[in-house]
PDB file of N, CA and C in Angstrom:
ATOM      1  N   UNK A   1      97.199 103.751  76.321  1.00  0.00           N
ATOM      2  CA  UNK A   1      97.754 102.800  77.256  1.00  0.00           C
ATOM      3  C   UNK A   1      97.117 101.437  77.003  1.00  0.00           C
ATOM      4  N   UNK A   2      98.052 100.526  76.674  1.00  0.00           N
ATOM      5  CA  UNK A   2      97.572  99.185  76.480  1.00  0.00           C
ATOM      6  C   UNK A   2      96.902  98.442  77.965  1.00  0.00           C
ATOM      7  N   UNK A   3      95.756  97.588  77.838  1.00  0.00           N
ATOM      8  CA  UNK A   3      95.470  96.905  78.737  1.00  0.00           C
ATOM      9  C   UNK A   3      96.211  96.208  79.976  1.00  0.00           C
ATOM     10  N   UNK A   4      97.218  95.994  79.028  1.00  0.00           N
ATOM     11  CA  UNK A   4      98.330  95.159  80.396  1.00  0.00           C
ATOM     12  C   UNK A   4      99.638  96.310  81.140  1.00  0.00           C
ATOM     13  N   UNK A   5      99.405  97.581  80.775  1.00  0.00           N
ATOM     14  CA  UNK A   5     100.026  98.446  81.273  1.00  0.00           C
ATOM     15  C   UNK A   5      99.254  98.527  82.474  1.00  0.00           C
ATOM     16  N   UNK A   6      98.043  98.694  82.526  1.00  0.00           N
ATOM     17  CA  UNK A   6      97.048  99.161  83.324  1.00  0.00           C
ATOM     18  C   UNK A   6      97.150  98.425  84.420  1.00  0.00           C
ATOM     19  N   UNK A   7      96.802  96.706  84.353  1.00  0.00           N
ATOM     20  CA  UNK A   7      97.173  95.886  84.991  1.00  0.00           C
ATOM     21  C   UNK A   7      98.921  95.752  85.917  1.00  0.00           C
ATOM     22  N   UNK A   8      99.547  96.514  85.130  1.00  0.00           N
ATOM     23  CA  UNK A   8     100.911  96.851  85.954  1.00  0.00           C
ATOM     24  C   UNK A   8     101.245  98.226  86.381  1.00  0.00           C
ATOM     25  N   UNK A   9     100.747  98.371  88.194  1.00  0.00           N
ATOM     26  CA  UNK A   9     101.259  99.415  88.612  1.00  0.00           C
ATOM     27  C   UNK A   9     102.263 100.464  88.776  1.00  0.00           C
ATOM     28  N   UNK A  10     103.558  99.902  88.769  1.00  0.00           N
ATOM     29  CA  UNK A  10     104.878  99.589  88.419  1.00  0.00           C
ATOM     30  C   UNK A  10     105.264 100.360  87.135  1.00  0.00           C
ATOM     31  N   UNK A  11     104.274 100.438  86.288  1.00  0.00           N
ATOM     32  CA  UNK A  11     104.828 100.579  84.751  1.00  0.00           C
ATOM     33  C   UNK A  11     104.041 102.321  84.541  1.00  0.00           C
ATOM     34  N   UNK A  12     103.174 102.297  85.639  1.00  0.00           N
ATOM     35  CA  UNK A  12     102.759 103.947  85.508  1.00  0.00           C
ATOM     36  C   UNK A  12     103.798 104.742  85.550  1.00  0.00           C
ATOM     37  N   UNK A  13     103.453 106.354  85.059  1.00  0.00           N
ATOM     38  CA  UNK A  13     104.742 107.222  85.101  1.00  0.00           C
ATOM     39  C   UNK A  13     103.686 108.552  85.491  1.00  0.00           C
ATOM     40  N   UNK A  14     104.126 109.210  86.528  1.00  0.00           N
ATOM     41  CA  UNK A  14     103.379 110.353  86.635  1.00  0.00           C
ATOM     42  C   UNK A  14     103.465 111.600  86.162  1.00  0.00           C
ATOM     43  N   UNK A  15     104.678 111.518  85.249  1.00  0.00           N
ATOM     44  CA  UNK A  15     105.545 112.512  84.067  1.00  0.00           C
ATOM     45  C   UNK A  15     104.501 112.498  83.278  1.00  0.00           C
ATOM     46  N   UNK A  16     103.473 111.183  82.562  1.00  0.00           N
ATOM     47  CA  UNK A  16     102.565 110.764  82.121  1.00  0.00           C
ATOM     48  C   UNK A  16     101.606 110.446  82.244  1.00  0.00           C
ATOM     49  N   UNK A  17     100.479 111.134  83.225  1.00  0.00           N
ATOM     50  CA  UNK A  17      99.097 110.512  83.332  1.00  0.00           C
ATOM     51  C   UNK A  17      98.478 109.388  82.249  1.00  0.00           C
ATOM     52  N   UNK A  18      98.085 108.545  82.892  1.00  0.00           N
ATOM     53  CA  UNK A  18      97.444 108.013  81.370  1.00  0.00           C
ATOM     54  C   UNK A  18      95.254 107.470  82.267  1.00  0.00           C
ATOM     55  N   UNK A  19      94.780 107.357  81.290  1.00  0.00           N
ATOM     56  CA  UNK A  19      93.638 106.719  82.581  1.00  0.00           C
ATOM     57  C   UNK A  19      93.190 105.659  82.826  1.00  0.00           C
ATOM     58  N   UNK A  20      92.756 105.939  83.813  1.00  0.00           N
ATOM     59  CA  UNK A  20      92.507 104.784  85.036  1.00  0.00           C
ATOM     60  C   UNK A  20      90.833 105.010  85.386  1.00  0.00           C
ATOM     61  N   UNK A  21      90.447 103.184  84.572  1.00  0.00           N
ATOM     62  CA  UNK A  21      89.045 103.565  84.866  1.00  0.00           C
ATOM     63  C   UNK A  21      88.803 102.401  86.589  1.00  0.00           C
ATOM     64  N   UNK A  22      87.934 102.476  86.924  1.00  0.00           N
ATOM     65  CA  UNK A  22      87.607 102.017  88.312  1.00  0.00           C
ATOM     66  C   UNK A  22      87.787 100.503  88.510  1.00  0.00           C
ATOM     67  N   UNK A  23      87.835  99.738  87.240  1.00  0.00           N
ATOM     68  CA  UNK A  23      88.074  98.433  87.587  1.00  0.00           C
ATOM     69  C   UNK A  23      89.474  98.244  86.846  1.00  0.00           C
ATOM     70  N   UNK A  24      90.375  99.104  86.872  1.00  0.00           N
ATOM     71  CA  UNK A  24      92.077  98.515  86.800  1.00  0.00           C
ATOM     72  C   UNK A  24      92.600  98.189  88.198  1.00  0.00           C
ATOM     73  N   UNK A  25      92.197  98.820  89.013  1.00  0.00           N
ATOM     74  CA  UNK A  25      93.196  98.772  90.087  1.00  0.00           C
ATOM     75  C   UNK A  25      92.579  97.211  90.635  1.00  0.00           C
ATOM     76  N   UNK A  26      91.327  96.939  90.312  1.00  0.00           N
ATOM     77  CA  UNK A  26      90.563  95.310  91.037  1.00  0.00           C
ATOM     78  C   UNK A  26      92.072  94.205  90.798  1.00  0.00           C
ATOM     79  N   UNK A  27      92.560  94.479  89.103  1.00  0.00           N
ATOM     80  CA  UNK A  27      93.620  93.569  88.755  1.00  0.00           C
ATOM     81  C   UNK A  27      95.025  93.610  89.380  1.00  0.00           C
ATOM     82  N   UNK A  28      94.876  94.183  90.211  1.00  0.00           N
ATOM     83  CA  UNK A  28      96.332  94.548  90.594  1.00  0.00           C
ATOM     84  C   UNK A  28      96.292  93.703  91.969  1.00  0.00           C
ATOM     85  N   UNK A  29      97.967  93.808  93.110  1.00  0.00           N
ATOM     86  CA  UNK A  29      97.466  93.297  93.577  1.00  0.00           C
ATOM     87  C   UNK A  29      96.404  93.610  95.070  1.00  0.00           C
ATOM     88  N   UNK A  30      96.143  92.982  95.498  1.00  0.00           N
ATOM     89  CA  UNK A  30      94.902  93.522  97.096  1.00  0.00           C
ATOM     90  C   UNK A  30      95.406  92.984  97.911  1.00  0.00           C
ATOM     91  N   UNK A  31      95.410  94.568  98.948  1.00  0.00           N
ATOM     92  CA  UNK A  31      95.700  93.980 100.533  1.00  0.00           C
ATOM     93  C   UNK A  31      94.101  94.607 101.217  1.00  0.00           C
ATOM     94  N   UNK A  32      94.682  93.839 102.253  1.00  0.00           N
ATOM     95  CA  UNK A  32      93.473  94.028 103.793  1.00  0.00           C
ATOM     96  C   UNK A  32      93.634  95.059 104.570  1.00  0.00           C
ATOM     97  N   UNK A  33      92.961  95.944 105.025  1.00  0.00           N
ATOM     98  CA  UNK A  33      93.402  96.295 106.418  1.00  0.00           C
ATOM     99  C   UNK A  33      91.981  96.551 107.046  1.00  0.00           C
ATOM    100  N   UNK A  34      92.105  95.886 108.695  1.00  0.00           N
ATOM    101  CA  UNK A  34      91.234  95.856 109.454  1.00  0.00           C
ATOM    102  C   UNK A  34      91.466  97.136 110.514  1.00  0.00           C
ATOM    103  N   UNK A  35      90.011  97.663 110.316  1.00  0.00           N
ATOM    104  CA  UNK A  35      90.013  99.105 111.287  1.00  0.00           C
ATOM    105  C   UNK A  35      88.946  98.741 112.258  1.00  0.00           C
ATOM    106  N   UNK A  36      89.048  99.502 113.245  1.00  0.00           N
ATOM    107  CA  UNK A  36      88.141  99.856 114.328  1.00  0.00           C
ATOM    108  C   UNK A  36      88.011 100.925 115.153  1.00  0.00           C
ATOM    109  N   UNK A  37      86.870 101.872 115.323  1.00  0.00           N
ATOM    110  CA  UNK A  37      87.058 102.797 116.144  1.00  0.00           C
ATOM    111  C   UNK A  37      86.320 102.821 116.643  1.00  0.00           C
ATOM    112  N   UNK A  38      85.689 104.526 117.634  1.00  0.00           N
ATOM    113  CA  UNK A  38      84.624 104.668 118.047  1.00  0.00           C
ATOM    114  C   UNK A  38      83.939 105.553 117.767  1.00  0.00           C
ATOM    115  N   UNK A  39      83.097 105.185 117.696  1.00  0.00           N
ATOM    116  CA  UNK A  39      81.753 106.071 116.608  1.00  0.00           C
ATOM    117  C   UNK A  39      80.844 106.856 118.249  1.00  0.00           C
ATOM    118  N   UNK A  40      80.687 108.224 118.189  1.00  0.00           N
ATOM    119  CA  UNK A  40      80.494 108.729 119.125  1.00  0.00           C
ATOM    120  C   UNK A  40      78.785 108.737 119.076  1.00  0.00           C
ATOM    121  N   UNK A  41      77.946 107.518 118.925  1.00  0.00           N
ATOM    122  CA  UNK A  41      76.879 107.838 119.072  1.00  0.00           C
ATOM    123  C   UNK A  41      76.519 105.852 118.797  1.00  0.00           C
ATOM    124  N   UNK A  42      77.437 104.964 117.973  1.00  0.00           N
ATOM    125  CA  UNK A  42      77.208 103.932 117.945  1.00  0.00           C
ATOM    126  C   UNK A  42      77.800 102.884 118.644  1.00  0.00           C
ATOM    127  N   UNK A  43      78.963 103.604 119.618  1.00  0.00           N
ATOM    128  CA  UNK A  43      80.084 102.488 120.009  1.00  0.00           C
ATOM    129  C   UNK A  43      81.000 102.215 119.021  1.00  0.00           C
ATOM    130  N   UNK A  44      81.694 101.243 118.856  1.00  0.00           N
ATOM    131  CA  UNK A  44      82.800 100.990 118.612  1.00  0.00           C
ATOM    132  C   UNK A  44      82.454 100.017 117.014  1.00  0.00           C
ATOM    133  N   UNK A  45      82.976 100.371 116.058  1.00  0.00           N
ATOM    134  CA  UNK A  45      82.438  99.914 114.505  1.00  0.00           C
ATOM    135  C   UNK A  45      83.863  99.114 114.421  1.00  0.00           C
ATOM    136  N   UNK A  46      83.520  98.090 113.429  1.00  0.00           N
ATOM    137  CA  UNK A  46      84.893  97.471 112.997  1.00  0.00           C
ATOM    138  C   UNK A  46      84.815  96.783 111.445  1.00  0.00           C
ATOM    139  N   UNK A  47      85.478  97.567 110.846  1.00  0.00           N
ATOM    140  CA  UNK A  47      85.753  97.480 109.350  1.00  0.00           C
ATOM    141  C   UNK A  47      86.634  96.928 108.649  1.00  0.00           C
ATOM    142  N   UNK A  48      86.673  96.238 107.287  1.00  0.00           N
ATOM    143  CA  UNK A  48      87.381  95.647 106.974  1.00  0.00           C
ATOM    144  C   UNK A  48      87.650  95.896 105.454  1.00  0.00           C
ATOM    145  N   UNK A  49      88.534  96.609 105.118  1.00  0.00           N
ATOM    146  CA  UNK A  49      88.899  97.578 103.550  1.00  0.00           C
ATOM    147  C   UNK A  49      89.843  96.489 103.072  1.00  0.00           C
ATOM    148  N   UNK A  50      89.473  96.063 101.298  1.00  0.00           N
ATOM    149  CA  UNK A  50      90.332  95.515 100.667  1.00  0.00           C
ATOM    150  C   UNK A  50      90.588  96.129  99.369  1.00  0.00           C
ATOM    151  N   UNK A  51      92.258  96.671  98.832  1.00  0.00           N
ATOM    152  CA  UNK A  51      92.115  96.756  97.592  1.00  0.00           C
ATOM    153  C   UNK A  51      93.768  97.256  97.260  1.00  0.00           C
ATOM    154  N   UNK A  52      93.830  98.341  96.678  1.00  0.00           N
ATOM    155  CA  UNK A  52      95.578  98.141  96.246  1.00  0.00           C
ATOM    156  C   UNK A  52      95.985  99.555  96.863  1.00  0.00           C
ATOM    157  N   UNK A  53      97.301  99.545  97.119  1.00  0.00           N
ATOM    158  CA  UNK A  53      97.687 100.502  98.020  1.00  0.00           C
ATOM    159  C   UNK A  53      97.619 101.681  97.581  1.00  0.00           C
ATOM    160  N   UNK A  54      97.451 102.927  98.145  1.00  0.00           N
ATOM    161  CA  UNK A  54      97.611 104.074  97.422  1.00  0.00           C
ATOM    162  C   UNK A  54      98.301 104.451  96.890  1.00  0.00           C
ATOM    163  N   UNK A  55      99.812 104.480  97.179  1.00  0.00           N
ATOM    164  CA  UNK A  55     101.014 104.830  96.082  1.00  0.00           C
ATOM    165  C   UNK A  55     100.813 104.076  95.198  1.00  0.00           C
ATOM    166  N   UNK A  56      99.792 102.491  95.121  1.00  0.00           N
ATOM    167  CA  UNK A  56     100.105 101.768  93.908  1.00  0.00           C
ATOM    168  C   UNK A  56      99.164 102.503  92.341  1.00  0.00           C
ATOM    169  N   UNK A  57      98.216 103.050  93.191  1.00  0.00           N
ATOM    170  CA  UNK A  57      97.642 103.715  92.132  1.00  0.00           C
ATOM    171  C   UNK A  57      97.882 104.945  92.143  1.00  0.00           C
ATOM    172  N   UNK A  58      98.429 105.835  92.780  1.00  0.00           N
ATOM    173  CA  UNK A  58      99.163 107.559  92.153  1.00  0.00           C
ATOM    174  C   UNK A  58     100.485 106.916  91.360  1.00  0.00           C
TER     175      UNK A  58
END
């Protein structure tokens, strides 16, 4: 798999595994999502996850 395949999510095929080392998906693109819950011993935590969606990388 060429470098710029990797970089395009889109162009994966799951007929075809090919691999995926830990910094392809950084190039792709990133979303946010802000969480918060309650942590039964700390109160209420609030987190903030950035990176590419899960279907974008299966």
């Amino acid at each position: 798999m060429e470098a710029s395949d990797r970089a395009r999510p889109e162009r994966r095929n799951l007929a075809r595994p090919a691999p995926l080392t830990v910094l392809d998906p950084r190039a792709w693109p990133q979303h946010t999502a802000r969480v918060s819950f309650e942590h039964r011993t700390g109160g209420v935590q609030h987190h903030r996850f950035e990176g590419p969606l899960l279907h974008e990388v299966l």
